[in-house]
Protein backbone atom coordinates (compact mmCIF):
# COMPACT_ATOMS: atom_id res chain seq x y z
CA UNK A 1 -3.62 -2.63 -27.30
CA UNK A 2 -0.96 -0.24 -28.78
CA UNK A 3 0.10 3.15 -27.51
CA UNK A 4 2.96 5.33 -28.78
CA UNK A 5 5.36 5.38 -26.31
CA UNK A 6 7.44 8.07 -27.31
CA UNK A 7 5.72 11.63 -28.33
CA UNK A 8 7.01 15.35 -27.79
CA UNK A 9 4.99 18.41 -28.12
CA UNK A 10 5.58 22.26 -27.58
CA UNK A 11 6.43 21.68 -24.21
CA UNK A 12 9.77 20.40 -25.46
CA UNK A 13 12.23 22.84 -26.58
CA UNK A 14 12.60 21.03 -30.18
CA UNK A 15 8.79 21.82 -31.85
CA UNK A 16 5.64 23.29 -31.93
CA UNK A 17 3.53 20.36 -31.36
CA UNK A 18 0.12 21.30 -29.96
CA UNK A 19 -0.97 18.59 -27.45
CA UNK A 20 -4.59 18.78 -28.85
CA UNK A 21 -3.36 18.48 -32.26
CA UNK A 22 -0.86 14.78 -30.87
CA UNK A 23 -4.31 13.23 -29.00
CA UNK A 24 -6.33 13.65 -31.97
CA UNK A 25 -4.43 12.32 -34.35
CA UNK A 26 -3.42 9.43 -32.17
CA UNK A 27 -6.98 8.34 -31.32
CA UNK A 28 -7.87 9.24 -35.50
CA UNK A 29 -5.46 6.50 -36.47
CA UNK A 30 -6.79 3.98 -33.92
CA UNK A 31 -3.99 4.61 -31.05
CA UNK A 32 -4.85 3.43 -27.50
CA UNK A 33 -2.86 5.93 -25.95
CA UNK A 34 0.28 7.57 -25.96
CA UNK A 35 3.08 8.66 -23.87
CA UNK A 36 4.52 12.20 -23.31
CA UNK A 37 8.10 11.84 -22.81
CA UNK A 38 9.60 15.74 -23.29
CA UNK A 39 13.20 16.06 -23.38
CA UNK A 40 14.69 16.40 -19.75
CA UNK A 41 11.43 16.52 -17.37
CA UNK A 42 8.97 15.16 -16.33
CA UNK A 43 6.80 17.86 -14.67
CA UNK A 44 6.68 19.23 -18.34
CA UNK A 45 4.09 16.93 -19.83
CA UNK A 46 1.47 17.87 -16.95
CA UNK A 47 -0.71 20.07 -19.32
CA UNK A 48 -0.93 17.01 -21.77
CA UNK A 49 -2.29 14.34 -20.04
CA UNK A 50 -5.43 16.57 -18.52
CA UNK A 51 -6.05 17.35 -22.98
CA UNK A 52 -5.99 13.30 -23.04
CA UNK A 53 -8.60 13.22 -20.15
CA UNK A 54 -10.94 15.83 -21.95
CA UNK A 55 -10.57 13.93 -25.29
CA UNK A 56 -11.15 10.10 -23.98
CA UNK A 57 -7.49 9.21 -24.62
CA UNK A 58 -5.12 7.65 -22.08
CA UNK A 59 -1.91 9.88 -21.82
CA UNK A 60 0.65 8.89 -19.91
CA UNK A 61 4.45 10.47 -18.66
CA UNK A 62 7.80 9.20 -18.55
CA UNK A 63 10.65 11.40 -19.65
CA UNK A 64 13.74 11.12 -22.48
CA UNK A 65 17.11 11.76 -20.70
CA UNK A 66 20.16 13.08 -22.89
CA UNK A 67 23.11 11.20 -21.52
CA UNK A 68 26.57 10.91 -21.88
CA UNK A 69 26.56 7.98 -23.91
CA UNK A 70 22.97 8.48 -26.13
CA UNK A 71 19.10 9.51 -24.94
CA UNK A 72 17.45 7.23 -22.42
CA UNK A 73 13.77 6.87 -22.57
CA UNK A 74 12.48 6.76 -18.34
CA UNK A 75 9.11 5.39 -17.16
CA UNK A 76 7.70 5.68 -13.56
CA UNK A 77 8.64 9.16 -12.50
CA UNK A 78 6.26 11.29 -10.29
CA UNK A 79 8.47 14.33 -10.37
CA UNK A 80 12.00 15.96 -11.98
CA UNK A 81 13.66 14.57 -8.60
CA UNK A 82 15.52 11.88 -10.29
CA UNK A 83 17.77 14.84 -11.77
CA UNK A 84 20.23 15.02 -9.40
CA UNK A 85 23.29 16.60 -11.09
CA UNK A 86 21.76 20.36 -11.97
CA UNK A 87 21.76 19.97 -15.73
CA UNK A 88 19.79 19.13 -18.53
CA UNK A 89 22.68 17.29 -21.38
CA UNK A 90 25.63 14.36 -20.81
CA UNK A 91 24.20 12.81 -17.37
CA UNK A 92 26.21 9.90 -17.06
CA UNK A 93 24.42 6.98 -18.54
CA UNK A 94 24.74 4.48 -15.59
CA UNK A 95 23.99 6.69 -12.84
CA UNK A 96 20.94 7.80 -14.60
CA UNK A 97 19.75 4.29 -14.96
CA UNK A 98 20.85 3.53 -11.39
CA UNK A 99 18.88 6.63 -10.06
CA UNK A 100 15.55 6.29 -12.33
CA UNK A 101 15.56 1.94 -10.69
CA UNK A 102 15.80 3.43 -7.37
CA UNK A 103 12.92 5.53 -7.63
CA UNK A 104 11.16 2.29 -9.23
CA UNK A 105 11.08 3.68 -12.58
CA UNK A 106 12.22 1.29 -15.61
CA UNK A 107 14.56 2.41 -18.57
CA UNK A 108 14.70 1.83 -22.55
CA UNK A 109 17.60 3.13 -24.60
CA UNK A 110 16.35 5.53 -27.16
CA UNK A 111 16.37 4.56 -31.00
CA UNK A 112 20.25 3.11 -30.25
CA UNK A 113 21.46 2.67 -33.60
CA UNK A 114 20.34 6.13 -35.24
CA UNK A 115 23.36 6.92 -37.32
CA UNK A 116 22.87 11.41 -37.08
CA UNK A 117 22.24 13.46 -34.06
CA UNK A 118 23.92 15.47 -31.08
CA UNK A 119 23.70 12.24 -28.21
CA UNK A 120 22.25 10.07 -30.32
CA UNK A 121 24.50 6.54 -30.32
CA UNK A 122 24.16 4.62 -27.77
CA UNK A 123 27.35 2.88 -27.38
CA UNK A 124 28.25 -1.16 -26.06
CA UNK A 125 24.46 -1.53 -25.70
CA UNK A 126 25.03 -5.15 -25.50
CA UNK A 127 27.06 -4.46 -22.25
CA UNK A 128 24.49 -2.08 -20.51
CA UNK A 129 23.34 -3.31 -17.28
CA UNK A 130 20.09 -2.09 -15.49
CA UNK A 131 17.57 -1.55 -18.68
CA UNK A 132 13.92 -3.34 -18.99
CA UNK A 133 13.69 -2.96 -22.47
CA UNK A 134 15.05 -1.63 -25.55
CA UNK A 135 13.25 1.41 -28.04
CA UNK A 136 13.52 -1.38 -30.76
CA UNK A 137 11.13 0.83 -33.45
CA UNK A 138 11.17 4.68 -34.07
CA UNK A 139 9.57 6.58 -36.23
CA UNK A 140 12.09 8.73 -36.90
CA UNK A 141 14.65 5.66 -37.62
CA UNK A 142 15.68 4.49 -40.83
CA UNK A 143 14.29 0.74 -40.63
CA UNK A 144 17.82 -0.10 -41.31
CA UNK A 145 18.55 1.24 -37.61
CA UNK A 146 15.49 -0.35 -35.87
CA UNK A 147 16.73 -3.45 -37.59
CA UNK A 148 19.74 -3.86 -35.71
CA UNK A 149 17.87 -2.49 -32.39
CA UNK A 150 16.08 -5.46 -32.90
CA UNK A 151 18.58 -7.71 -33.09
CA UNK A 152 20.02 -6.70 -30.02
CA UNK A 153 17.15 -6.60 -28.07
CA UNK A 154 16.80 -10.40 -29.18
CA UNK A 155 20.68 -11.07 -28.01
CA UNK A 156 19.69 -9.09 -24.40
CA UNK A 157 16.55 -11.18 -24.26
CA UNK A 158 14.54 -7.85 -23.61
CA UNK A 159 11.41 -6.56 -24.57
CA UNK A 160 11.21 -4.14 -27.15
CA UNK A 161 9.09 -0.75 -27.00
CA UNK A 162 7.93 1.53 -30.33
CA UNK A 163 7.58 5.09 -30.37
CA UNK A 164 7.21 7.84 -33.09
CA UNK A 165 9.47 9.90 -31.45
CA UNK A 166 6.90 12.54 -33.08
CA UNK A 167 7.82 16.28 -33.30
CA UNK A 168 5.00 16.91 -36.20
CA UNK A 169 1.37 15.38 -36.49
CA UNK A 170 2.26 13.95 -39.32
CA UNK A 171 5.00 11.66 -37.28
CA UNK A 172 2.22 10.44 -34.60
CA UNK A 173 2.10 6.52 -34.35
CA UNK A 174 4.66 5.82 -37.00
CA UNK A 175 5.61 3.09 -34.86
CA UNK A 176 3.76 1.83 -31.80
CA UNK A 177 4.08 -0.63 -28.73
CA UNK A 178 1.78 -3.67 -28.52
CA UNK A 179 0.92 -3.97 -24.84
CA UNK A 180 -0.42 -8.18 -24.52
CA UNK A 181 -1.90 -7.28 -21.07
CA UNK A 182 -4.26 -4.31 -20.30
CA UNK A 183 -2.55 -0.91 -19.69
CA UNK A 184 -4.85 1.36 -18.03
CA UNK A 185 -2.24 3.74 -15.88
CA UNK A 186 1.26 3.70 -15.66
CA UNK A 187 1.84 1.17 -13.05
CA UNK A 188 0.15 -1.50 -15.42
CA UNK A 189 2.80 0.00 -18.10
CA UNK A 190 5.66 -0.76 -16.10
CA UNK A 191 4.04 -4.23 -15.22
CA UNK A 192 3.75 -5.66 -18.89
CA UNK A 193 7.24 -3.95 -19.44
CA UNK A 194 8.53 -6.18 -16.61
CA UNK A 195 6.48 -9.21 -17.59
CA UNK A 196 8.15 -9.08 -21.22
CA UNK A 197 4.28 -8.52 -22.44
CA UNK A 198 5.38 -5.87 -25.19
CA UNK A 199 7.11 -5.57 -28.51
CA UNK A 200 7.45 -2.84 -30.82
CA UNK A 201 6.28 -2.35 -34.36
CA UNK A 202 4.78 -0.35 -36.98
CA UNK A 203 1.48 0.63 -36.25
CA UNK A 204 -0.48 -0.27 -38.48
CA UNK A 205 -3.02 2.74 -38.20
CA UNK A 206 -0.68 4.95 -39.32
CA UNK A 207 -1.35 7.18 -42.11
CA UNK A 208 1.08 10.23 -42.95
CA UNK A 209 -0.78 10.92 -45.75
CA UNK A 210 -3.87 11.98 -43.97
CA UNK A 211 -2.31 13.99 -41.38
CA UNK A 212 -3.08 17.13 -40.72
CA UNK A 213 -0.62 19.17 -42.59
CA UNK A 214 -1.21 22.65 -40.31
CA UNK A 215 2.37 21.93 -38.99
């Protein structure tokens, strides 16, 4: 199965992204779900996953952190407790990751190697300790970039996770994750993460040119 493991809507600060508009368009191209991760909570994404309910698509929640060293993609959260430190931008990178694995939530550096962007590099990612995978394809990547986040994925002996990283409709499932186990809730998420039952990729369903071009 293959859900989209890294979406945004309106209820980040960056777009306009109706969640309506992100569900259909994911189940239109064949998605099996997605996953709401707004920029810097949690809590945030609540409205989406009861539009996935109505529309017969799983939604899930996890969160993308801005950090001091690049953005950090965090699974397993129930709440916007893990943010301890009273801000929103340059949480230090191994506390976060310390904090989110206490909590029993799992971690993925962010599109690594994107070469543009306010806290977007994600330095000595061959040294970082603590992570249970690696955002090895996004859709907003030049395929240069998820080329070398593949590579070092491989060298870290991690699994890899896709995400469009989608602001727009047209962006939705760009790339994808390829769950090799069922993944019905979160906790079965987390699971195949752990189990290494994952990889990223472009999803094959994806269309841009069929979009709906309202946004």
């Amino acid at each position: 199965m293959w859900i989209d493991c890294h979406c945004h809507t309106k209820h980040s600060y960056d777009n306009w992204l109706e969640p309506l508009d992100l569900v259909r368009r994911a189940r239109a191209i064949g998605l099996d779900g997605v996953v709401i991760t707004e920029h810097h909570s949690f809590e945030a994404s609540a409205p989406v996953e009861a539009v996935g309910r109505d529309e017969g698509l799983l939604v899930l929640r996890g969160v993308e952190i801005s950090t001091d060293r690049g953005h950090l993609l965090a699974y397993g959260l129930e709440d916007d407790s893990w943010n301890t430190w009273g801000r929103d931008t340059w949480l230090p990178l191994e506390d976060v990751i310390a904090r989110i694995t206490d909590l029993g939530g799992l971690c993925a550096p962010a599109h690594p190697y994107r070469e543009f962007g306010v806290c977007s590099l994600l330095d000595g990612l061959l040294e970082l300790q603590g992570i249970a995978a690696v955002e090895t394809h996004n859709g907003g990547n030049a395929d240069s970039d998820n080329e070398l986040a593949i590579v070092a994925t491989r060298h870290m002996a991690l699994p890899g996770l896709g995400g469009s990283d989608c602001h727009k409709v047209a962006a939705v499932g760009r790339c994808a994750t390829e769950f090799l186990q069922p993944v019905t809730d979160m906790a079965s998420l987390i699971a195949a993460v752990r189990a290494g039952a994952c990889r990223g990729g472009y999803f094959k369903g994806y269309s841009a040119a069929t979009a709906n071009r309202r946004d």
